[in-house]
N, C-alpha and C. Protein backbone atom coordinates (compact mmCIF):
# COMPACT_ATOMS: atom_id res chain seq x y z
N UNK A 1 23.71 16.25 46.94
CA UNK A 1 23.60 16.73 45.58
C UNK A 1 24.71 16.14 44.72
N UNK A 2 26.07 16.18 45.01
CA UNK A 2 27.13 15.57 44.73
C UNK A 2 26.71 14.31 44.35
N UNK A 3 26.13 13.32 45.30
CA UNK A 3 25.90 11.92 45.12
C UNK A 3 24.83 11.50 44.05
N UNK A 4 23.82 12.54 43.90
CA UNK A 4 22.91 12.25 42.67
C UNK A 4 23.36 12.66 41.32
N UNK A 5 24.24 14.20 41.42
CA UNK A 5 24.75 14.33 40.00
C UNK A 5 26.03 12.94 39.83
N UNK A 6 27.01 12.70 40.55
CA UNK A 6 27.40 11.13 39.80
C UNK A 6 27.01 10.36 39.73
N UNK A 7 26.14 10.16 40.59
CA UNK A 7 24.92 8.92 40.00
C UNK A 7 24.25 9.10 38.82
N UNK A 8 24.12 9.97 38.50
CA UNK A 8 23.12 9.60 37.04
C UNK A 8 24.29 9.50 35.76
N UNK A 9 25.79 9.62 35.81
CA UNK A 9 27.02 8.98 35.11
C UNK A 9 27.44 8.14 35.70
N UNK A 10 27.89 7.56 37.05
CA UNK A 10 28.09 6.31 36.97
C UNK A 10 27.37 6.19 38.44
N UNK A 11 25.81 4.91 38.74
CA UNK A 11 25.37 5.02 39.72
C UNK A 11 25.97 4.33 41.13
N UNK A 12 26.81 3.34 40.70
CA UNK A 12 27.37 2.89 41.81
C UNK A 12 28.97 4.15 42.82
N UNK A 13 29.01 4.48 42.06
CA UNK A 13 29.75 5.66 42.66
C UNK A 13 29.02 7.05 43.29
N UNK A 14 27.78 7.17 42.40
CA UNK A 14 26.90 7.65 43.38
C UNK A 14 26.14 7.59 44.93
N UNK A 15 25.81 6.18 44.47
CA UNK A 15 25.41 5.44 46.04
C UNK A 15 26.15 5.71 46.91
N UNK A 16 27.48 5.29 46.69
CA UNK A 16 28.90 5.07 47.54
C UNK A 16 28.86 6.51 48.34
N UNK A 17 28.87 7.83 47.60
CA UNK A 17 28.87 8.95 47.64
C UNK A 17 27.89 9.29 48.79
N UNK A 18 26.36 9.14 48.66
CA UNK A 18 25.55 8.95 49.28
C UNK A 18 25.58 8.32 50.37
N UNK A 19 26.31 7.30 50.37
CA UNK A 19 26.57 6.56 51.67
C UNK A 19 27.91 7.09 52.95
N UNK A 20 28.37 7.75 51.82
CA UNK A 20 29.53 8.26 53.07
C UNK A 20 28.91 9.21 53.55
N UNK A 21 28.52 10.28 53.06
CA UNK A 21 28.06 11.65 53.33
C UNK A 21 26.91 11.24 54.74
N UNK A 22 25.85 10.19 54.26
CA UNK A 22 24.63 10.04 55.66
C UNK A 22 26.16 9.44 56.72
N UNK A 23 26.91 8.37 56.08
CA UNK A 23 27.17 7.84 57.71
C UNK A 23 28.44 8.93 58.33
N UNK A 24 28.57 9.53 57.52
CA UNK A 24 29.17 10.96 58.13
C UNK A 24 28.61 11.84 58.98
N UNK A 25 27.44 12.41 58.71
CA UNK A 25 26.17 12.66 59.52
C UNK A 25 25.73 12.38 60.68
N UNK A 26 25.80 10.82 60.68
CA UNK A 26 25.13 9.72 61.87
C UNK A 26 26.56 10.07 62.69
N UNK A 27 27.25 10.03 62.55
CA UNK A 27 28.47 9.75 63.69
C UNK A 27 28.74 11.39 64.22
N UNK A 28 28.51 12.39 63.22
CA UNK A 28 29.20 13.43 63.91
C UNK A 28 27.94 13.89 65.30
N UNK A 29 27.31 13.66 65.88
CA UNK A 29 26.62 13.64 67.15
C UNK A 29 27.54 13.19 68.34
N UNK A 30 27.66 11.70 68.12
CA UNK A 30 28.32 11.07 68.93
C UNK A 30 29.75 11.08 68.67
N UNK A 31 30.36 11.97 67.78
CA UNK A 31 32.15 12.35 68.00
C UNK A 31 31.90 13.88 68.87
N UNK A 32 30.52 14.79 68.71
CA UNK A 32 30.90 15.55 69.62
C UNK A 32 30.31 14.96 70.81
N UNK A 33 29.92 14.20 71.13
CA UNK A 33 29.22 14.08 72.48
C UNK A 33 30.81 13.02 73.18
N UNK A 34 31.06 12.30 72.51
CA UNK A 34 32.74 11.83 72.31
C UNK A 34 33.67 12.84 73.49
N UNK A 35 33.83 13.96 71.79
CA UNK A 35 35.09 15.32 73.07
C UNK A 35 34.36 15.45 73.74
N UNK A 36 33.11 16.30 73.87
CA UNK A 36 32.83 16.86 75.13
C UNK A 36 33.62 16.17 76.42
N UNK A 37 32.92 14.70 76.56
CA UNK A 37 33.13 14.28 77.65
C UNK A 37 34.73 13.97 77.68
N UNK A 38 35.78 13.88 76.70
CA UNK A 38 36.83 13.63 76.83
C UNK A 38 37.67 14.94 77.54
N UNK A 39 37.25 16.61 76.84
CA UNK A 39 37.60 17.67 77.78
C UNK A 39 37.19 17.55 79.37
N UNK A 40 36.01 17.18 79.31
CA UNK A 40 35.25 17.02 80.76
C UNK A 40 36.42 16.37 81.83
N UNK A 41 36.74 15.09 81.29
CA UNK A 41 37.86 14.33 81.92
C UNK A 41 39.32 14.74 81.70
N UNK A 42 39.12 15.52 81.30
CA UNK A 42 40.75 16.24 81.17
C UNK A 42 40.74 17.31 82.16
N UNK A 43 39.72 17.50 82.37
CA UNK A 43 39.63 18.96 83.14
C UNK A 43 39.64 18.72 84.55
N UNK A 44 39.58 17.56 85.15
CA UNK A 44 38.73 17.20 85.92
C UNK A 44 40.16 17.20 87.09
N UNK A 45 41.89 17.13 86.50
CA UNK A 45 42.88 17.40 87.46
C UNK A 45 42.97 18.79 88.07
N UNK A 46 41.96 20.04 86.96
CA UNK A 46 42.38 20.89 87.05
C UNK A 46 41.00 21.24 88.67
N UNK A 47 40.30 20.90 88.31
CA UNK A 47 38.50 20.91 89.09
C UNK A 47 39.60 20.48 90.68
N UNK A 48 40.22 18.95 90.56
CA UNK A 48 40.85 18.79 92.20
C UNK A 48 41.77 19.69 92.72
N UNK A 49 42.40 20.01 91.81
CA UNK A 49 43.42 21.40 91.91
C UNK A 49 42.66 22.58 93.14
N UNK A 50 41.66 23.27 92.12
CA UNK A 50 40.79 24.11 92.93
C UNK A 50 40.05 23.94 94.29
N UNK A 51 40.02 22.53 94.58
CA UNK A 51 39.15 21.78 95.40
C UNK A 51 39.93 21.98 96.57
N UNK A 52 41.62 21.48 96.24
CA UNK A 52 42.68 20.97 97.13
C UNK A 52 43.33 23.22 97.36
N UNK A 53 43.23 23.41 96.99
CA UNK A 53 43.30 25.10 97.52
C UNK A 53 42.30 25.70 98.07
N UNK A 54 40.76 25.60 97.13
CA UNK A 54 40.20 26.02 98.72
C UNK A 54 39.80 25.31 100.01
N UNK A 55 40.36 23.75 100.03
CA UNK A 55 39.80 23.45 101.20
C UNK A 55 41.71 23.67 102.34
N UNK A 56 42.42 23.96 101.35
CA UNK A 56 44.22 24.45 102.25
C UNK A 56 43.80 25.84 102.86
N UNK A 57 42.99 26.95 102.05
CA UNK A 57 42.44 28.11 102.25
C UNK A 57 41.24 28.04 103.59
N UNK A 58 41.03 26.70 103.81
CA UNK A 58 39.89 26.41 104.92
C UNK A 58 38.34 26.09 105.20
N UNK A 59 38.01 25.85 103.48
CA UNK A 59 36.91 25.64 103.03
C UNK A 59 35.96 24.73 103.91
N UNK A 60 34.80 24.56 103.68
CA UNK A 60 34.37 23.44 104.32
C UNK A 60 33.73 22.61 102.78
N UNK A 61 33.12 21.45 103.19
CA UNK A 61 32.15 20.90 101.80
C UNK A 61 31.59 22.07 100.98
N UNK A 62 30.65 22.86 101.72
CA UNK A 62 29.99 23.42 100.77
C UNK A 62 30.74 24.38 99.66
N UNK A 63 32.06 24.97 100.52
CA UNK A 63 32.09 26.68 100.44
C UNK A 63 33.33 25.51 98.88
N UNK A 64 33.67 24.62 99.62
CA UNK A 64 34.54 24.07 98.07
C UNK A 64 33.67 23.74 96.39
N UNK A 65 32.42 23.41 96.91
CA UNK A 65 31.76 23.33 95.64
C UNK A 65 31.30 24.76 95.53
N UNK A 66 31.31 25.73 96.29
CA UNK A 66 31.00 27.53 96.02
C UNK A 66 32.23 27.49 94.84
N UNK A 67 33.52 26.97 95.59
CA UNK A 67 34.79 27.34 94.73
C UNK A 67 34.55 26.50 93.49
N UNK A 68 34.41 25.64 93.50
CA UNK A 68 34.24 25.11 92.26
C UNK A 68 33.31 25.30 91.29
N UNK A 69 32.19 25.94 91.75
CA UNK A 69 31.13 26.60 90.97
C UNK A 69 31.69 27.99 90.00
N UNK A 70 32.81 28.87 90.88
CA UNK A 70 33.02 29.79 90.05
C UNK A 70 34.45 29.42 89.30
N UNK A 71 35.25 28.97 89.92
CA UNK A 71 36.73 28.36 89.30
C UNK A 71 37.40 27.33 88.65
N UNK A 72 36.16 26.21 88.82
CA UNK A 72 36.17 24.93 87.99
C UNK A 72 37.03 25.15 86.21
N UNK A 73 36.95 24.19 85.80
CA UNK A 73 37.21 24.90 84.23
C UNK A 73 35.73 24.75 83.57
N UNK A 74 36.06 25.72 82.30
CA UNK A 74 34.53 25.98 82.21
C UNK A 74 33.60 24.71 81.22
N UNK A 75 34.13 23.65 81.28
CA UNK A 75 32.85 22.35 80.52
C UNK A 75 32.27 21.72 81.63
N UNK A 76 33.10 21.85 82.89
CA UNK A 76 32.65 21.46 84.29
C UNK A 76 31.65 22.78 84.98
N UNK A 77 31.83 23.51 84.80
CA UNK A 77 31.61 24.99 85.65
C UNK A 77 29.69 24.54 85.92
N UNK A 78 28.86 24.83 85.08
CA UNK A 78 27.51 24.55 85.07
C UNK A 78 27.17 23.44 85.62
N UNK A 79 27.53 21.99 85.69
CA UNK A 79 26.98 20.77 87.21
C UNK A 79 27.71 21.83 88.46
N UNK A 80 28.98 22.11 88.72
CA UNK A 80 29.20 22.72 89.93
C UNK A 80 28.39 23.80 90.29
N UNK A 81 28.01 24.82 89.15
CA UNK A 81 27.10 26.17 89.68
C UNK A 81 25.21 25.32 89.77
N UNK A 82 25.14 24.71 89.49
CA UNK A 82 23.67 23.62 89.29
C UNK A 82 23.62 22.72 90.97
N UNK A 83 25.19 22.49 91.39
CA UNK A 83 25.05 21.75 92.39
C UNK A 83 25.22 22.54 93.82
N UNK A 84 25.91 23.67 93.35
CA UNK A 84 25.93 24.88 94.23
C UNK A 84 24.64 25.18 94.65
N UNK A 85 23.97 25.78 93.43
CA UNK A 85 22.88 26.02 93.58
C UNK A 85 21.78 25.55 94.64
N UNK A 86 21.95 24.17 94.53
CA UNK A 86 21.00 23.29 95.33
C UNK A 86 20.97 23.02 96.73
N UNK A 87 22.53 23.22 97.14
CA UNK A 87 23.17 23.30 98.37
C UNK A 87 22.54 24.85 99.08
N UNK A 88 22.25 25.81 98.56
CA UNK A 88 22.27 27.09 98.69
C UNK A 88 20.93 26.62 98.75
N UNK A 89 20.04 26.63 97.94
CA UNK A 89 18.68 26.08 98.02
C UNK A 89 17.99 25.61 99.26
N UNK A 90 18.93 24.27 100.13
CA UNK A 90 18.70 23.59 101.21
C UNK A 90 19.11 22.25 100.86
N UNK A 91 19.34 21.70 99.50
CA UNK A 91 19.03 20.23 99.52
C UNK A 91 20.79 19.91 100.43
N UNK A 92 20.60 18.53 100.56
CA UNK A 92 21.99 18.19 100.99
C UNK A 92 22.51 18.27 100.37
N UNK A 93 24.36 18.60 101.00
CA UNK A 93 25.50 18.57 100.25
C UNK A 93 25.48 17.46 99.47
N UNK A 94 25.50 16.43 99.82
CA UNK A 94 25.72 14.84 99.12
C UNK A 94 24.88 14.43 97.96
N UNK A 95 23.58 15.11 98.62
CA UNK A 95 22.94 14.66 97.01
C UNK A 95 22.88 15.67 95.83
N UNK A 96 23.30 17.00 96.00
CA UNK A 96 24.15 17.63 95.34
C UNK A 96 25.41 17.39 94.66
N UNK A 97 25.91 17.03 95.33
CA UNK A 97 27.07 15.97 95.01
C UNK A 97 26.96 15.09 93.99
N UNK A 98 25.70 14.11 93.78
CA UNK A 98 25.25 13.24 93.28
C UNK A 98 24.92 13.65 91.66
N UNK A 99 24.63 14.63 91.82
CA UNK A 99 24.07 15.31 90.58
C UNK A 99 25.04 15.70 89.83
N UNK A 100 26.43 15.80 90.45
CA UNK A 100 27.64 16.70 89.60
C UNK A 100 27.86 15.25 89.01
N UNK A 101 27.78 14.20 89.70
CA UNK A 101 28.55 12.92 89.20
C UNK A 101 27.24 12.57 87.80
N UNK A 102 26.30 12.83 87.79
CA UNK A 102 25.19 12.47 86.64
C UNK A 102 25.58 13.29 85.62
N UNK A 103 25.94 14.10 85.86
CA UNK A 103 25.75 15.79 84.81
C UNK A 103 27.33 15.01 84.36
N UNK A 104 28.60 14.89 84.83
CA UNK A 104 29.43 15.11 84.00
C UNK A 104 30.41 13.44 84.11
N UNK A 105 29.42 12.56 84.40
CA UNK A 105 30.33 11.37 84.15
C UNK A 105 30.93 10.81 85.22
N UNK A 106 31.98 8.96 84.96
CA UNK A 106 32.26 9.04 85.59
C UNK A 106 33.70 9.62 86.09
N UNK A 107 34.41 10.37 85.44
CA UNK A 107 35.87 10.91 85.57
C UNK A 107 35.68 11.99 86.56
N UNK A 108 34.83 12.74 86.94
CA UNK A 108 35.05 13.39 88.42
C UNK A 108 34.26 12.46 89.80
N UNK A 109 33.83 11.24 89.26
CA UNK A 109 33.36 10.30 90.77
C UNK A 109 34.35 10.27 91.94
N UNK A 110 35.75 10.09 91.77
CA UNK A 110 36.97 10.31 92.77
C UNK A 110 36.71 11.16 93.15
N UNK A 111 36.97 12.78 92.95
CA UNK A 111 36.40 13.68 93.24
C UNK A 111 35.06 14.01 94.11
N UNK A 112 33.72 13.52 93.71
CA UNK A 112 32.58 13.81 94.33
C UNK A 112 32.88 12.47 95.56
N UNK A 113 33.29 11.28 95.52
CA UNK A 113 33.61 10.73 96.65
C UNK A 113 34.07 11.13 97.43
N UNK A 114 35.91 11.44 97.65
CA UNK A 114 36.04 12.31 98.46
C UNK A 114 35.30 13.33 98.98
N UNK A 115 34.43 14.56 98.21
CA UNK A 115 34.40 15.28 99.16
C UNK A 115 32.77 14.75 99.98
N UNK A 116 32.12 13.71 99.56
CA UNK A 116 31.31 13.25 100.02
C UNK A 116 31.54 12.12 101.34
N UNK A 117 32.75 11.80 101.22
CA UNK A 117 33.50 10.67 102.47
C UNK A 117 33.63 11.75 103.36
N UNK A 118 34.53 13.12 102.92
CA UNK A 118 34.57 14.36 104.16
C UNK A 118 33.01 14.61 105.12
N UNK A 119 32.06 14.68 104.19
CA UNK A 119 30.44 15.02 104.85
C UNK A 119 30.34 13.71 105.66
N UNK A 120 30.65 12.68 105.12
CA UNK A 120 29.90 11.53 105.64
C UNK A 120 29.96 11.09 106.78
N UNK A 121 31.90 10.56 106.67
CA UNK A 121 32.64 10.04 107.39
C UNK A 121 33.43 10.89 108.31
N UNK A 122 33.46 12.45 107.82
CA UNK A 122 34.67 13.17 107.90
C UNK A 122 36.38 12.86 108.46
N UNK A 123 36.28 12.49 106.66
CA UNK A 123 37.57 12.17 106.63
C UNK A 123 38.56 13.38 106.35
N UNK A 124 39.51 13.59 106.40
CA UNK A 124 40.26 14.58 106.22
C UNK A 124 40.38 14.49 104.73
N UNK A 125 40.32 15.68 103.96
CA UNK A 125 40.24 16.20 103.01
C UNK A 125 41.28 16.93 102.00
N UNK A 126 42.10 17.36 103.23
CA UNK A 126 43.55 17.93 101.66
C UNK A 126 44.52 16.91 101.78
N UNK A 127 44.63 15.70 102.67
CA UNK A 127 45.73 14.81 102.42
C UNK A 127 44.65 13.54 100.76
N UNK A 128 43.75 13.95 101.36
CA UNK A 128 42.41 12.65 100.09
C UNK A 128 42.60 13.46 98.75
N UNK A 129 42.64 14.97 98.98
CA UNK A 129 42.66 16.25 98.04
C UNK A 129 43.93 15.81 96.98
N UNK A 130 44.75 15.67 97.55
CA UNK A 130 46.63 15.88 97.44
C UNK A 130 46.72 14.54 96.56
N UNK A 131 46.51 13.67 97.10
CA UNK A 131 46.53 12.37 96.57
C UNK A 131 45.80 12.02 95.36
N UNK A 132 44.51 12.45 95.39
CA UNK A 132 43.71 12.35 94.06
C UNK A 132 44.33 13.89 92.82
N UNK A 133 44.52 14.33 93.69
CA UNK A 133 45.84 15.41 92.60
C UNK A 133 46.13 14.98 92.27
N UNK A 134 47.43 14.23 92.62
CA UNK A 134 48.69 13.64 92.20
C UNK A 134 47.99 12.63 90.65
N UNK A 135 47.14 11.57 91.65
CA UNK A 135 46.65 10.44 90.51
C UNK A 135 45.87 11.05 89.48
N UNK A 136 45.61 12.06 89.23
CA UNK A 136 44.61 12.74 88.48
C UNK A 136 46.16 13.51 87.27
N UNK A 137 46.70 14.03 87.85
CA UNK A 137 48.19 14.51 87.40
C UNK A 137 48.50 13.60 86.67
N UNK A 138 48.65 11.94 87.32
CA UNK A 138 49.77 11.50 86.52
C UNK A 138 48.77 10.75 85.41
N UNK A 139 47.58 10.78 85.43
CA UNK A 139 46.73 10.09 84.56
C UNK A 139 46.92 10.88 83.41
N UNK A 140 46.39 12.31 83.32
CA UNK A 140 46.77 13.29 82.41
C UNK A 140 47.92 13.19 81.86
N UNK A 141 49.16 13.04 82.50
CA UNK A 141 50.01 12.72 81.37
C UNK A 141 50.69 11.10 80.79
N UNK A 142 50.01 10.24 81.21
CA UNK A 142 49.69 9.23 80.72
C UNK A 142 49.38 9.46 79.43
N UNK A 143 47.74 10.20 79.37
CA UNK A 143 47.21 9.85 77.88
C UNK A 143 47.61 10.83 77.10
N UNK A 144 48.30 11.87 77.21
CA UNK A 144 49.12 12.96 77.01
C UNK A 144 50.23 12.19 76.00
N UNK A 145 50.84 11.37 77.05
CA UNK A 145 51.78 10.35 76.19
C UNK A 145 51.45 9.36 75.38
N UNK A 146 50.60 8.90 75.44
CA UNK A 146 49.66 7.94 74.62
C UNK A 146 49.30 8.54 73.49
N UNK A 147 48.58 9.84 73.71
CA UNK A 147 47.90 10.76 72.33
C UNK A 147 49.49 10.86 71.59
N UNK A 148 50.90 10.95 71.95
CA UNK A 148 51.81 11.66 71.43
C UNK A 148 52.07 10.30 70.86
N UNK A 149 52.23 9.31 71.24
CA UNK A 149 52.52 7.62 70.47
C UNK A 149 52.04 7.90 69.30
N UNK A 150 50.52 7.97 69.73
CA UNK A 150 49.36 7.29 68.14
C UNK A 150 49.90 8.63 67.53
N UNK A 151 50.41 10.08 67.71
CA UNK A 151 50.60 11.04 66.28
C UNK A 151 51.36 10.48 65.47
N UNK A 152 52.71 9.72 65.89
CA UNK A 152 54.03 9.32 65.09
C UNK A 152 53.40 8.43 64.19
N UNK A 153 52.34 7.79 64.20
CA UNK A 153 51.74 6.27 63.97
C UNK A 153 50.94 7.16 62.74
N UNK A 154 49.91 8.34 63.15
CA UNK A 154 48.94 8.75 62.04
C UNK A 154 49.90 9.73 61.36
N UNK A 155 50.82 10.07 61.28
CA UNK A 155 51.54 11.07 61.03
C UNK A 155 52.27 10.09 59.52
N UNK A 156 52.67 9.01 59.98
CA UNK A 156 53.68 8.41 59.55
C UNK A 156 53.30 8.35 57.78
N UNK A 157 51.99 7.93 56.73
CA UNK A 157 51.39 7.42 55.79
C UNK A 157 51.62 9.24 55.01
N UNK A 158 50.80 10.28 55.97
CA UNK A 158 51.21 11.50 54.79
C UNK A 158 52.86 12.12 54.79
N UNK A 159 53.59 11.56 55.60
CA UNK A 159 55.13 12.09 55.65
C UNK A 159 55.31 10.96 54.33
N UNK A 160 55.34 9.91 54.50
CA UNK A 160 55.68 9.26 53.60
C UNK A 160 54.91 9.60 52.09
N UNK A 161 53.74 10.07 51.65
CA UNK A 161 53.20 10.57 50.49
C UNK A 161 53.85 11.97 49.84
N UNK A 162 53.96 12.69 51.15
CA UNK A 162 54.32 14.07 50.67
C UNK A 162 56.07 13.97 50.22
N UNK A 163 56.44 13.05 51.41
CA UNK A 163 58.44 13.43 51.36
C UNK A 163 58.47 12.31 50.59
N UNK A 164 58.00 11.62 49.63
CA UNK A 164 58.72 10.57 48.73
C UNK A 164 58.40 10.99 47.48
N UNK A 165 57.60 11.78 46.94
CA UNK A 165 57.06 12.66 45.84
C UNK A 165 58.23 14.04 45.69
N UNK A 166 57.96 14.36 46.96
CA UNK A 166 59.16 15.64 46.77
C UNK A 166 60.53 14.98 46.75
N UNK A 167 60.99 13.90 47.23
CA UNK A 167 62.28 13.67 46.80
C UNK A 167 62.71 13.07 45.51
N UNK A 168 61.78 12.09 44.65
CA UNK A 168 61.99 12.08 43.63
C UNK A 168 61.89 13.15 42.61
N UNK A 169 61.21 14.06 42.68
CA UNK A 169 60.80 15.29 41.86
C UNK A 169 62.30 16.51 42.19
N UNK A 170 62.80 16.18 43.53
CA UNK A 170 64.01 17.02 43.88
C UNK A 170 65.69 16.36 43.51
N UNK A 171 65.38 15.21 43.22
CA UNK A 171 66.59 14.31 43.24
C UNK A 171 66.68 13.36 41.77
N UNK A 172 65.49 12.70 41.71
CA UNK A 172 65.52 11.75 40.17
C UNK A 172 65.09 12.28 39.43
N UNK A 173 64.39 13.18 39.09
CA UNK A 173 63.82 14.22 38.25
C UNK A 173 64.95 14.79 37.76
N UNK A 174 65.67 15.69 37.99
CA UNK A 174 66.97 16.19 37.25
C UNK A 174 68.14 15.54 37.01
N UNK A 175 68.39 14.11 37.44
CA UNK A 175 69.37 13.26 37.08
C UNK A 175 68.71 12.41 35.75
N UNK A 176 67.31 12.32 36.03
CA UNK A 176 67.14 11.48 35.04
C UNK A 176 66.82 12.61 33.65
N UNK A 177 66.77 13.79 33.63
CA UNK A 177 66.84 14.87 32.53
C UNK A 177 67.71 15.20 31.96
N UNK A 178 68.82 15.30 33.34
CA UNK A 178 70.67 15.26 32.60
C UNK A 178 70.60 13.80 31.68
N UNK A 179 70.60 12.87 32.44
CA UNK A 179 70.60 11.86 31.49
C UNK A 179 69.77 11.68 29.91
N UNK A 180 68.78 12.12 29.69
CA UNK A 180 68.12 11.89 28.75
C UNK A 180 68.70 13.14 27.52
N UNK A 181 68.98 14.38 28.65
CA UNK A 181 69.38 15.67 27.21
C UNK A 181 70.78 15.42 27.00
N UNK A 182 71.53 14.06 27.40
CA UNK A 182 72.94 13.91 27.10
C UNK A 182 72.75 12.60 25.89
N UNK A 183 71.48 12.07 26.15
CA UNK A 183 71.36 10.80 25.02
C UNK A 183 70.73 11.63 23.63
N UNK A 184 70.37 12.66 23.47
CA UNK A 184 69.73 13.52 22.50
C UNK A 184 70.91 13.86 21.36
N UNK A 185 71.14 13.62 19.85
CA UNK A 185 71.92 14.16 19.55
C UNK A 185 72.02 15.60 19.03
């Protein structure tokens, strides 16, 4: 509505108007489909966390995706209670497994590997657990530190708008008033 009432006073500023607003539109789908999956992968140190306690607690494959079905964090929680499900059902652990890796990407595949190498191969599981902790840990604060870089960077353009307005208005503003009501006769 905006874009047609300035369009009919000046139309090229209308269009323009019109044009931000749709490609504003078009993108906000894919900025949430974006986070989603970016929480998904954030969450995903906390998902091995749970994994690597109940299988210290004595878990086996299944009873760890039981745990992870109810204790996961919750953007993960629904593939684990979906893959639970299926296990409980009859299907195999593994291709249960398979399904958590479709449903939420690839940032828990480490994760569904391991505990799918345990079924397969049976490999031992809280030293594979411990380790993909750790790398899952230090990834998180990797981009942790990365996100904190780029703030100083987007931060930097309104510090400079807001604190260079307020310092002339706090500082040259009343020097240059003394000055002018002293040139007044």
């Amino acid at each position: 509505m905006l874009g047609l009432a300035v369009g009919v006073v000046a139309p090229p500023i209308g269009v323009a108007v019109v044009l931000v607003v749709l490609g504003a539109r078009l993108r906000r789908p894919r900025r949430r489909a974006s986070e989603l999956q970016r929480a998904i992968d954030q969450a995903v140190p906390d998902a091995v966390e749970v994994a690597a306690t109940a299988v210290a607690a004595g878990a086996t494959v299944p009873l760890v995706v039981q745990a992870l079905a109810e204790w996961s964090p919750a953007v993960q929680r629904d593939a684990w209670r979906a893959a639970y499900l299926l296990v409980v059902g009859g299907a195999r652990c593994a291709e249960a497994l398979a399904g958590v890796t479709d449903s939420l990407g690839d940032g828990v595949r480490p994760l569904v590997a391991v505990l799918t190498a345990a079924l397969d191969d049976g490999v031992a599981l809280l030293p594979s657990l411990d380790r993909l902790a750790a790398e899952a840990r230090a990834d998180r604060r990797r981009r942790s530190e990365a996100a904190a870089r780029r703030l100083a960077v987007r931060l930097a353009f309104p510090v400079v708008c807001c604190t260079l307005p307020a310092f002339a208005l706090l500082t040259v503003a009343p020097l240059l008033g003394a000055a002018l009501s002293d040139l007044a006769p």
